[in-house]
C-alpha atoms as a PDB file:
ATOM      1  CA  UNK A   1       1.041   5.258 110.682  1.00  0.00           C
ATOM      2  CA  UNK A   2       2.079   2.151 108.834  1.00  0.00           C
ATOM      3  CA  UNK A   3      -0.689  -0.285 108.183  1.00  0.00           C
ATOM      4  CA  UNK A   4       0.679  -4.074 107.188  1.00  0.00           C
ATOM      5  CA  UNK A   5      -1.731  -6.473 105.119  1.00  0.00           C
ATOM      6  CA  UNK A   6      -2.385  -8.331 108.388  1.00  0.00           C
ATOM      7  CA  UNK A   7      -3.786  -5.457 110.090  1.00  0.00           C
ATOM      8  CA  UNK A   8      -1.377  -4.817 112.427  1.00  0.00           C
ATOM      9  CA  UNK A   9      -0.620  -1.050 112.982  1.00  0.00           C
ATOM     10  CA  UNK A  10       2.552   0.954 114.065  1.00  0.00           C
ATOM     11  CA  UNK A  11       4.139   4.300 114.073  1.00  0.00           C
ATOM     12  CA  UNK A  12       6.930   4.704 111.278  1.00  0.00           C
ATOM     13  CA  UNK A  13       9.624   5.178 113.821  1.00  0.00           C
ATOM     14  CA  UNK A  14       8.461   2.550 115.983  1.00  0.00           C
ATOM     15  CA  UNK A  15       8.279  -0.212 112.981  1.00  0.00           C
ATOM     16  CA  UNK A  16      11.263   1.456 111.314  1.00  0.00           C
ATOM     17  CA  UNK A  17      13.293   0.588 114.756  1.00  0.00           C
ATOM     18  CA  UNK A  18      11.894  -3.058 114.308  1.00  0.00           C
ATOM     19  CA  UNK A  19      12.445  -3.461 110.603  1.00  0.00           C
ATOM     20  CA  UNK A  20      16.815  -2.960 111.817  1.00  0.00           C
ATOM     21  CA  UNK A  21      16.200  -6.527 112.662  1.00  0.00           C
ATOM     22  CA  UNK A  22      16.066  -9.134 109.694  1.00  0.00           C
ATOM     23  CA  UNK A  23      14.282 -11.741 111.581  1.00  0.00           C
ATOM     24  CA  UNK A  24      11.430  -8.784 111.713  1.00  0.00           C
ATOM     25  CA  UNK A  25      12.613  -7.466 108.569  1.00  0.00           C
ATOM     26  CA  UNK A  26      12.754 -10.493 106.321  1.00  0.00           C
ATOM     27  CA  UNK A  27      10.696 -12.706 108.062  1.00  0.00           C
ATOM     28  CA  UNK A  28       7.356 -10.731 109.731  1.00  0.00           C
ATOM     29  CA  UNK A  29       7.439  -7.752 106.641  1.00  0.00           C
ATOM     30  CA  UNK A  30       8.596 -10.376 104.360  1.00  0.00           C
ATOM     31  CA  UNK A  31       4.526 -12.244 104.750  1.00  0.00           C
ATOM     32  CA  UNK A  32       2.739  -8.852 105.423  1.00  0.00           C
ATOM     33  CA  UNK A  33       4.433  -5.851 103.069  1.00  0.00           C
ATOM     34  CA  UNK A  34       5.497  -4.997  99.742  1.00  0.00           C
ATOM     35  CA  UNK A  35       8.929  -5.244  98.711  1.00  0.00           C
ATOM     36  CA  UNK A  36      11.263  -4.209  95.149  1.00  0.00           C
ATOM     37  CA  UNK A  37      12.105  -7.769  94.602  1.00  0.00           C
ATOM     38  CA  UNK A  38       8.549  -8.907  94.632  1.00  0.00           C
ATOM     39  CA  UNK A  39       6.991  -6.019  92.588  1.00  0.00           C
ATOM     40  CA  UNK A  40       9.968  -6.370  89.996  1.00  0.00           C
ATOM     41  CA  UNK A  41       8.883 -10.357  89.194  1.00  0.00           C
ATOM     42  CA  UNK A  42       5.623  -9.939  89.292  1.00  0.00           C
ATOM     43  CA  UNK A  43       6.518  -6.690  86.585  1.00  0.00           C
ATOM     44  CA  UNK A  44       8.359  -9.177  84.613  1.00  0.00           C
ATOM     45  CA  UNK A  45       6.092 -12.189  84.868  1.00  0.00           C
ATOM     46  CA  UNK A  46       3.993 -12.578  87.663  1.00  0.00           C
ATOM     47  CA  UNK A  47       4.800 -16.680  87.534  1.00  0.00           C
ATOM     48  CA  UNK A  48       7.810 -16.024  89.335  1.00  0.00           C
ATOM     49  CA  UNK A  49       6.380 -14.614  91.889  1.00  0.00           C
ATOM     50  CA  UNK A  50       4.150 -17.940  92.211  1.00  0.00           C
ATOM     51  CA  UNK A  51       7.392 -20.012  92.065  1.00  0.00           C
ATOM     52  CA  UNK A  52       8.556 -18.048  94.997  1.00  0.00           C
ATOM     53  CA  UNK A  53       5.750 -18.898  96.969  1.00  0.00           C
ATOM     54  CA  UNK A  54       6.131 -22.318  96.330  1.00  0.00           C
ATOM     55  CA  UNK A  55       9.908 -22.093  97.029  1.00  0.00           C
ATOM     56  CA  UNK A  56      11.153 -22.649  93.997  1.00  0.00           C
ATOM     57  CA  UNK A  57      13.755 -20.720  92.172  1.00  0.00           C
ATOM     58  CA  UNK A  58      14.886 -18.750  94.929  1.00  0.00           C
ATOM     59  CA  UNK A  59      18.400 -19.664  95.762  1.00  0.00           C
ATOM     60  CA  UNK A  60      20.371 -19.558  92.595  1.00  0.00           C
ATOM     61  CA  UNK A  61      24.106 -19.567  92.563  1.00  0.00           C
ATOM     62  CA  UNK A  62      24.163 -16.343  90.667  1.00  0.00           C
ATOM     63  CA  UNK A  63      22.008 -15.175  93.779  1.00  0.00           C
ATOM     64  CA  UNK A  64      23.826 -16.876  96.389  1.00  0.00           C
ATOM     65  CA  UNK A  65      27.096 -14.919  95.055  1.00  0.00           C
ATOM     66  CA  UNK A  66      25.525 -11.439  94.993  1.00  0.00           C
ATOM     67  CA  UNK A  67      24.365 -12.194  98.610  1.00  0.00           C
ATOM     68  CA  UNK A  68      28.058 -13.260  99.719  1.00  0.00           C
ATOM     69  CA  UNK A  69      29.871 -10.132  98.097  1.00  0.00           C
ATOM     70  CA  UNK A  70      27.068  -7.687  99.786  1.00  0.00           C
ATOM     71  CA  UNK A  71      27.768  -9.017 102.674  1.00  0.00           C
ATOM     72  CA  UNK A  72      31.782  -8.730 102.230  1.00  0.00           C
ATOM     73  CA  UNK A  73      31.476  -5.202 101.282  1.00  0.00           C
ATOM     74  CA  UNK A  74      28.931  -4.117 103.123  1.00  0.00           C
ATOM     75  CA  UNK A  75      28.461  -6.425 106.383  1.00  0.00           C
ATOM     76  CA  UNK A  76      32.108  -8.261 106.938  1.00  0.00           C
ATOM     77  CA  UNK A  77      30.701  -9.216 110.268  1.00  0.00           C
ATOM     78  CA  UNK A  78      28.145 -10.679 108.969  1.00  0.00           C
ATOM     79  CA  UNK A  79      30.629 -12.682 106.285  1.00  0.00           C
ATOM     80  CA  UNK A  80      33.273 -14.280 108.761  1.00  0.00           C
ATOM     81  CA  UNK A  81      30.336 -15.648 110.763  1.00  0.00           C
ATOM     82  CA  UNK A  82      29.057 -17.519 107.562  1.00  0.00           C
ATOM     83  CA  UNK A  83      30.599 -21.053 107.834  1.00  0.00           C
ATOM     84  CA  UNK A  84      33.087 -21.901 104.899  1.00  0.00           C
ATOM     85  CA  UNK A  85      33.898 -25.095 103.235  1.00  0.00           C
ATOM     86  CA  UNK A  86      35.607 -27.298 100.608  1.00  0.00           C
ATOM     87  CA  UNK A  87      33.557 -30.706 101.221  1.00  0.00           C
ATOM     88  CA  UNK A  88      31.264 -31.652  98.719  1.00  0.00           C
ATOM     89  CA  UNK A  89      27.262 -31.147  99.053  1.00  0.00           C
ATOM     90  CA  UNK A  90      26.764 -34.871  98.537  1.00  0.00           C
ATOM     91  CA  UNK A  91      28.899 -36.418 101.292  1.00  0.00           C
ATOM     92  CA  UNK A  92      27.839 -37.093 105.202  1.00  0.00           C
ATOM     93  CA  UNK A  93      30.268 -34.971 106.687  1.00  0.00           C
ATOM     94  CA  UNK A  94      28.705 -31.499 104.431  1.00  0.00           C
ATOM     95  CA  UNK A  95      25.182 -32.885 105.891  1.00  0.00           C
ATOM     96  CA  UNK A  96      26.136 -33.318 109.135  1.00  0.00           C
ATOM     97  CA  UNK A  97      27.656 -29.765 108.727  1.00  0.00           C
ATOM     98  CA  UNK A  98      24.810 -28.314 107.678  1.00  0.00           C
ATOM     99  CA  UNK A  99      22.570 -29.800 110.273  1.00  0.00           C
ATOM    100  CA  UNK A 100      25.010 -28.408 112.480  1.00  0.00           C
ATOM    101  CA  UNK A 101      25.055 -24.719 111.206  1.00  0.00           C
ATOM    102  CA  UNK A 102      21.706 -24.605 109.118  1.00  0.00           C
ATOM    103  CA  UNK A 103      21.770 -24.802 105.269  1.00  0.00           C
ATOM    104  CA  UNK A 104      21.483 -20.724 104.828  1.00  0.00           C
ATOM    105  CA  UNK A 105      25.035 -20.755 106.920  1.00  0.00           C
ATOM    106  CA  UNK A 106      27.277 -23.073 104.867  1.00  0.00           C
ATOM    107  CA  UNK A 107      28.451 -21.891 101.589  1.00  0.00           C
ATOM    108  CA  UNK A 108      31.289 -23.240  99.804  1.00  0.00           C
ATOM    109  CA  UNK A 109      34.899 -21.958 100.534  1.00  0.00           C
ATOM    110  CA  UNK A 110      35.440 -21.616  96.078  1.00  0.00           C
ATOM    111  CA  UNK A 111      32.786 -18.814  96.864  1.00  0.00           C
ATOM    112  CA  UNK A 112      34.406 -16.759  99.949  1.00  0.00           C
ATOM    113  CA  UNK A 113      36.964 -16.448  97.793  1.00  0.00           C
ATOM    114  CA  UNK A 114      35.086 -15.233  95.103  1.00  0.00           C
ATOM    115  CA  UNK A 115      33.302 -12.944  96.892  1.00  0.00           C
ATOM    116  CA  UNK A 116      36.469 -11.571  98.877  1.00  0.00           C
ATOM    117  CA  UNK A 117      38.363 -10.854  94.942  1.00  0.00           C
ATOM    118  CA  UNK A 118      35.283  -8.649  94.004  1.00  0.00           C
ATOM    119  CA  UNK A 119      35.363  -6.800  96.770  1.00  0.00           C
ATOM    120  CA  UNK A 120      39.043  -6.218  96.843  1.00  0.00           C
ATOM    121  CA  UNK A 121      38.571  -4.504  93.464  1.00  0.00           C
ATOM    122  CA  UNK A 122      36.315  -2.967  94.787  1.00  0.00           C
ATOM    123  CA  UNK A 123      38.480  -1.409  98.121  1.00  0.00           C
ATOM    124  CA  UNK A 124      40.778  -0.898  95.267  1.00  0.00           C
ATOM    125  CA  UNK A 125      39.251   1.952  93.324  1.00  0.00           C
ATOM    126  CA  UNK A 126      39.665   5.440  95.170  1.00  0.00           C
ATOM    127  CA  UNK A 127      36.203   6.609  93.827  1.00  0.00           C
ATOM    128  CA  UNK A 128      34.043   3.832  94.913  1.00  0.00           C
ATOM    129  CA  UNK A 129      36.164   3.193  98.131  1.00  0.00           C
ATOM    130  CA  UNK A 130      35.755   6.697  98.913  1.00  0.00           C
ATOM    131  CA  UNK A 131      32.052   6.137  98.589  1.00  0.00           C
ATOM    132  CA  UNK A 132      31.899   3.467 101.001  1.00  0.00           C
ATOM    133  CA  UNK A 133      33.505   4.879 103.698  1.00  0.00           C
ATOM    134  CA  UNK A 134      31.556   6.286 106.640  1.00  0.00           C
ATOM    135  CA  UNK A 135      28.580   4.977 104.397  1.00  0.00           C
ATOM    136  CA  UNK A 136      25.519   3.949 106.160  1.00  0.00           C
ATOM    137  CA  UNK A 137      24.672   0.620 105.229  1.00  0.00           C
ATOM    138  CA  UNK A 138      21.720  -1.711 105.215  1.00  0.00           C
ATOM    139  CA  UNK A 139      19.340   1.177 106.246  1.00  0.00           C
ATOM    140  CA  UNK A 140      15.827  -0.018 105.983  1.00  0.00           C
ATOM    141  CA  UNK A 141      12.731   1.531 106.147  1.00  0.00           C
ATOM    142  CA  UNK A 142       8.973   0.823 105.649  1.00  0.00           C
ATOM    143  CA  UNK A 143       6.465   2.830 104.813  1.00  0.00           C
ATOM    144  CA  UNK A 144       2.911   3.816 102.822  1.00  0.00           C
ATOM    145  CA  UNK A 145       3.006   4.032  99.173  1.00  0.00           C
ATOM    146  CA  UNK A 146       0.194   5.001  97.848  1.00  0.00           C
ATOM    147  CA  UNK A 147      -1.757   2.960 100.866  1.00  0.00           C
ATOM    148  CA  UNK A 148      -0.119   0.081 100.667  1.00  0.00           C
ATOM    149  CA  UNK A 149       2.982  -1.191 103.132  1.00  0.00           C
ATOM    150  CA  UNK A 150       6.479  -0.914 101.326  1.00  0.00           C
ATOM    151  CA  UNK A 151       9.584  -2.307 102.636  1.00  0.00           C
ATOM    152  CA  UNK A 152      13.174  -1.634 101.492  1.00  0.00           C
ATOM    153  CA  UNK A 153      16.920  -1.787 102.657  1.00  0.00           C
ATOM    154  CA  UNK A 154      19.376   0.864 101.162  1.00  0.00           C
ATOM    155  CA  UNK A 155      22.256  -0.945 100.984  1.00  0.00           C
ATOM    156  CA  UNK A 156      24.724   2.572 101.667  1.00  0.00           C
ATOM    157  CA  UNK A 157      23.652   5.949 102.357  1.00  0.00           C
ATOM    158  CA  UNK A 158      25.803   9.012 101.938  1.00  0.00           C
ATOM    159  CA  UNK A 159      25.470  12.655 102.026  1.00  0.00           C
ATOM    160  CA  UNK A 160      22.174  13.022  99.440  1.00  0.00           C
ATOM    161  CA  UNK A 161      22.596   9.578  97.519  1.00  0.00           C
ATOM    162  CA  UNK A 162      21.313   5.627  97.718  1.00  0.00           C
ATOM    163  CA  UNK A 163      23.492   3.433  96.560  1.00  0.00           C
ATOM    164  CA  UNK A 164      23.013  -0.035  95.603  1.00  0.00           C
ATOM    165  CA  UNK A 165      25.726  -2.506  95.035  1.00  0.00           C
ATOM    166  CA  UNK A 166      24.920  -4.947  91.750  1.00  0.00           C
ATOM    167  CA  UNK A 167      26.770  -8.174  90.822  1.00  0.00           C
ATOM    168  CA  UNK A 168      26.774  -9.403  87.364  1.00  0.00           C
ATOM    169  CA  UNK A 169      28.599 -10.931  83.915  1.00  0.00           C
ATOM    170  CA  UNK A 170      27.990  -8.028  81.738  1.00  0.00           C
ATOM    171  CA  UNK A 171      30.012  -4.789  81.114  1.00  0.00           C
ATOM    172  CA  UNK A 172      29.553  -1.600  83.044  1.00  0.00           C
ATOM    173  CA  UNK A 173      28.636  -0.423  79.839  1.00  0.00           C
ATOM    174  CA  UNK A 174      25.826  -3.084  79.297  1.00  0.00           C
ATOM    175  CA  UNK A 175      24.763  -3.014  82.971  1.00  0.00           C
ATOM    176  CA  UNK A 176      23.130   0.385  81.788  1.00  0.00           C
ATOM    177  CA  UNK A 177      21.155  -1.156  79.379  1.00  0.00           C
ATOM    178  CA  UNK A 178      19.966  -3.934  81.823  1.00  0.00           C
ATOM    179  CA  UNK A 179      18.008  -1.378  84.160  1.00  0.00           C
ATOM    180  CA  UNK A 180      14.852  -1.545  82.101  1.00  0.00           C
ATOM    181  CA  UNK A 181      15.166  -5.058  81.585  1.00  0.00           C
ATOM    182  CA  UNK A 182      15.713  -6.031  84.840  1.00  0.00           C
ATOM    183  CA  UNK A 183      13.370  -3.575  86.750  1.00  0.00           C
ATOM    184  CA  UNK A 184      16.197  -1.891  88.403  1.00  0.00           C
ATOM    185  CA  UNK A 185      14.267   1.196  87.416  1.00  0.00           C
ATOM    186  CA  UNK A 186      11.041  -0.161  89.841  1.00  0.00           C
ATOM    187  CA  UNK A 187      13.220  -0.379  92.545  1.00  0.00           C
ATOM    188  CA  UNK A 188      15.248   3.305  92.219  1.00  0.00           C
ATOM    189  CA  UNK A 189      11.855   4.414  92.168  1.00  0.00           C
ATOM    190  CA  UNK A 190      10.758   2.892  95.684  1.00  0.00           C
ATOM    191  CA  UNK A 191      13.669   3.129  97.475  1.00  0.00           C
ATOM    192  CA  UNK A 192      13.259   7.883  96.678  1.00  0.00           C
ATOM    193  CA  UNK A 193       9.674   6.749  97.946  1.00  0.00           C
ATOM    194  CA  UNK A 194      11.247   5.297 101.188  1.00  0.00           C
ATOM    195  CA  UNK A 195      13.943   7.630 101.330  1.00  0.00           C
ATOM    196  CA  UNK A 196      12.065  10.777 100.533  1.00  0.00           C
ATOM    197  CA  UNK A 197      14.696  13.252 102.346  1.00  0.00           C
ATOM    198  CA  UNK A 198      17.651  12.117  99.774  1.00  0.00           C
ATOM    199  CA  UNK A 199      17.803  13.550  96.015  1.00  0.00           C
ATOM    200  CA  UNK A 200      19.524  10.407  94.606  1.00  0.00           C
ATOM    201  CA  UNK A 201      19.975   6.962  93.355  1.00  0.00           C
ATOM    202  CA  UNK A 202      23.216   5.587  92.029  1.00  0.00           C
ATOM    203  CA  UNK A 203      24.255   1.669  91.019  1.00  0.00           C
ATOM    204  CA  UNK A 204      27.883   0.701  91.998  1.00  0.00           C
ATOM    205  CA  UNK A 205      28.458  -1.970  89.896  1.00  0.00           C
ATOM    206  CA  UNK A 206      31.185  -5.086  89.511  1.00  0.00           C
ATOM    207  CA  UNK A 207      31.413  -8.202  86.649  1.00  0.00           C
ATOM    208  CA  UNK A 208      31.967 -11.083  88.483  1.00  0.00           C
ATOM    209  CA  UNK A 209      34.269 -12.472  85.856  1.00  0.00           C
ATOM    210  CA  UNK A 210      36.432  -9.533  85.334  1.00  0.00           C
ATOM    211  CA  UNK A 211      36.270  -7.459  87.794  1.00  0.00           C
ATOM    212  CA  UNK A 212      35.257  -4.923  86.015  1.00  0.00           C
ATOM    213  CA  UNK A 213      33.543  -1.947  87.989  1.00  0.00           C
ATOM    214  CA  UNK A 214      31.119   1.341  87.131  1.00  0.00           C
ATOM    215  CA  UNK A 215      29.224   3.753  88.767  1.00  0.00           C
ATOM    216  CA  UNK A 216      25.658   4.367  87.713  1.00  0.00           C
ATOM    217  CA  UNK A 217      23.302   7.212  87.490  1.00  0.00           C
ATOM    218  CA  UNK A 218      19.717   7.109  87.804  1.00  0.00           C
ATOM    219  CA  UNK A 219      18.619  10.322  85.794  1.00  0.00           C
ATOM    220  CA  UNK A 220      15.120  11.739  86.991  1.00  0.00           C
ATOM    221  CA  UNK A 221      13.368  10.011  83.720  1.00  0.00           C
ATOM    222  CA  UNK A 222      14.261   6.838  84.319  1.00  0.00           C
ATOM    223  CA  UNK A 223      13.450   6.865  88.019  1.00  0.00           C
ATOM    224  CA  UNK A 224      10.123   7.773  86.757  1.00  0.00           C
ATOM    225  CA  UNK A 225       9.699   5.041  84.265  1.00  0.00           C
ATOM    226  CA  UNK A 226      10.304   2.613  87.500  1.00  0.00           C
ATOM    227  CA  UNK A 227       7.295   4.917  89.176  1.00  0.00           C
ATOM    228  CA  UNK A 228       5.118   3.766  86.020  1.00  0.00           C
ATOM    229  CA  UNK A 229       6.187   0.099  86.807  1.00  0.00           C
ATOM    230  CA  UNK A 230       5.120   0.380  90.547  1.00  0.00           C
ATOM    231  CA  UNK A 231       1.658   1.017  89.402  1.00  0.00           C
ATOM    232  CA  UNK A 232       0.753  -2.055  86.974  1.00  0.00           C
ATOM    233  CA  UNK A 233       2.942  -4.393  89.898  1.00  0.00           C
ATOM    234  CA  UNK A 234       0.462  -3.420  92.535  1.00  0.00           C
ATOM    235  CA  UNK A 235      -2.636  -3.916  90.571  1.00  0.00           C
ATOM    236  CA  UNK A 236      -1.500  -6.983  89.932  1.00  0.00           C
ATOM    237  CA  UNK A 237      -0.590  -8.161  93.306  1.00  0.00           C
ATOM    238  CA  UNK A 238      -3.417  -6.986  94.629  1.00  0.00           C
ATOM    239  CA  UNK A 239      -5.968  -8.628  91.795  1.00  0.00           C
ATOM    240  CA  UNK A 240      -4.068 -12.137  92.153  1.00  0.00           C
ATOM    241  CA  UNK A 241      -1.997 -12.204  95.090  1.00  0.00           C
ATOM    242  CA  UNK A 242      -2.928 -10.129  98.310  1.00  0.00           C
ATOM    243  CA  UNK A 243      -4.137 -12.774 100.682  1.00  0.00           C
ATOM    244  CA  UNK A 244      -4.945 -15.382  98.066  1.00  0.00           C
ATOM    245  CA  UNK A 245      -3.477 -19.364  98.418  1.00  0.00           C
ATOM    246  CA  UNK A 246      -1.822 -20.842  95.954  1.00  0.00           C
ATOM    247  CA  UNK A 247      -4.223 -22.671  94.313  1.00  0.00           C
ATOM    248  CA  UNK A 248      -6.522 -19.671  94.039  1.00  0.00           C
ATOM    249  CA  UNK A 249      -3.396 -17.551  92.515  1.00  0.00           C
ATOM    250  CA  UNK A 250      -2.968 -20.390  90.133  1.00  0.00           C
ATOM    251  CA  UNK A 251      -6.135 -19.911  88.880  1.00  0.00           C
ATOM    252  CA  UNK A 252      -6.422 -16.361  88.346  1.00  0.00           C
ATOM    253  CA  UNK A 253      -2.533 -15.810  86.849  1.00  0.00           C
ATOM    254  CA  UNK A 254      -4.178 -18.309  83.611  1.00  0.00           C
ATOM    255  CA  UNK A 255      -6.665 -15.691  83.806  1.00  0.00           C
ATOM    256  CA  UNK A 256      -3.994 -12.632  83.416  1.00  0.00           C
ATOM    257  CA  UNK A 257      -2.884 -11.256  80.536  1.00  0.00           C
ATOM    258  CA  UNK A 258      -0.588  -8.110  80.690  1.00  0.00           C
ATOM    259  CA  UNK A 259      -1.633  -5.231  78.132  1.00  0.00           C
ATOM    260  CA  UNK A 260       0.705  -2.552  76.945  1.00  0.00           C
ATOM    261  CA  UNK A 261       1.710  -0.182  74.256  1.00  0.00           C
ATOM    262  CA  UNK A 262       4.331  -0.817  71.963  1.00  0.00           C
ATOM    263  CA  UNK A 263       7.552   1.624  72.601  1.00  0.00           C
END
């Protein structure tokens, strides 16, 4: 039985059904369940968690990109129905076009073609096009971790192994030394929790300058360390932010100060 912070009660297949739908899935368990994204900023400073709430800080171009390339890759369908263009944000005829379409649904054409180069790469490569076929992709689930309601989409499934497609402008090689920093360790961890039945977690990774791609492992320890990281999120949400307004969070994040041990 899943439990949301609202109350509201459902079998796992039954909300697992719903949660295929991101109106449901991004919208409804977006308000009343945990996700990877929000338990890695409050892990790295719960302030940006506050400046989400506010709606602030949410929609970077950096962001924006990832979202177009997962989609290429991974949803195409979902891509072409995006609406492209090449007029600038400050003229009438991009605002009429985006009162037309809605803002999330016009993105500029300099990025579809951005997003369409990495992915080529991408097709390019044997191994990782290999991997992607006859993936299953954008799998979500939901379910209790350690009593409280935990969302997640896998963004490809194959035989035993998650994977999880990462844009960014470092190396391969440096990508591996930005799991710890960026948390990516937090959300291996959750997604085995949500996936228990598959043994593991692996990034595929691109630079969105070069082009540059690499496959990456999640050993057992590190998976672990993310486990570790689950634990002081979730205190922390739940001391400052489970059903607390904004003011009220204010208040108690100038109270909060993280203690650790040095490493």
């Amino acid at each position: 039985m899943i439990t949301l912070f609202n109350g509201e009660t459902y079998l796992e297949a039954e909300i697992n059904t719903m949660a295929a739908d991101d109106s449901f899935y991004y919208g409804h368990l977006g308000k009343y369940a945990l996700s990877s994204s929000v338990l890695r900023n409050i892990f790295d400073d719960p302030d940006k968690q506050l400046q989400y709430l506010k709606g602030k800080g949410g929609n970077t171009e950096a962001l924006m990109l990832g979202k177009l390339t997962h989609w290429c890759w991974l949803e195409p369908e979902v891509f072409y129905r995006q609406v492209y263009t090449d007029l600038r944000g400050n003229t009438n005829a991009y605002k009429e076009l985006v009162q037309l379409h809605g803002e999330e649904n016009v993105y500029k054409e300099k990025h579809r073609n951005i997003a369409e180069w990495l992915c080529r790469r991408l097709d390019n490569n044997e191994e990782i096009r290999e991997i992607r076929k006859d993936a299953e992709v954008e799998v979500a689930s939901i379910k209790m971790i350690d009593g409280h309601p935990v969302r997640g989409k896998a963004d490809m499934i194959k035989g035993d192994t998650i994977y999880d497609l990462k844009t960014g402008i470092v190396t391969p090689q440096q990508f591996e030394w930005k799991i710890d920093a960026m948390n990516y360790d937090l959300q291996a961890w959750i997604y085995m929790q949500l996936f228990p039945e598959l043994k593991n977690f692996t990034f595929i990774y691109i630079n969105k300058h070069t082009r540059a791609p690499g496959i990456i492992e999640m050993p057992q320890s590190v998976i672990d360390r993310g486990g570790e990281k689950y634990k002081v999120a979730v205190e922390v949400y739940m001391k400052i932010f489970h059903n607390k307004e904004v003011d009220e969070i204010e208040f108690l994040l100038d109270q909060y100060c993280y203690h650790g041990t040095a490493k």
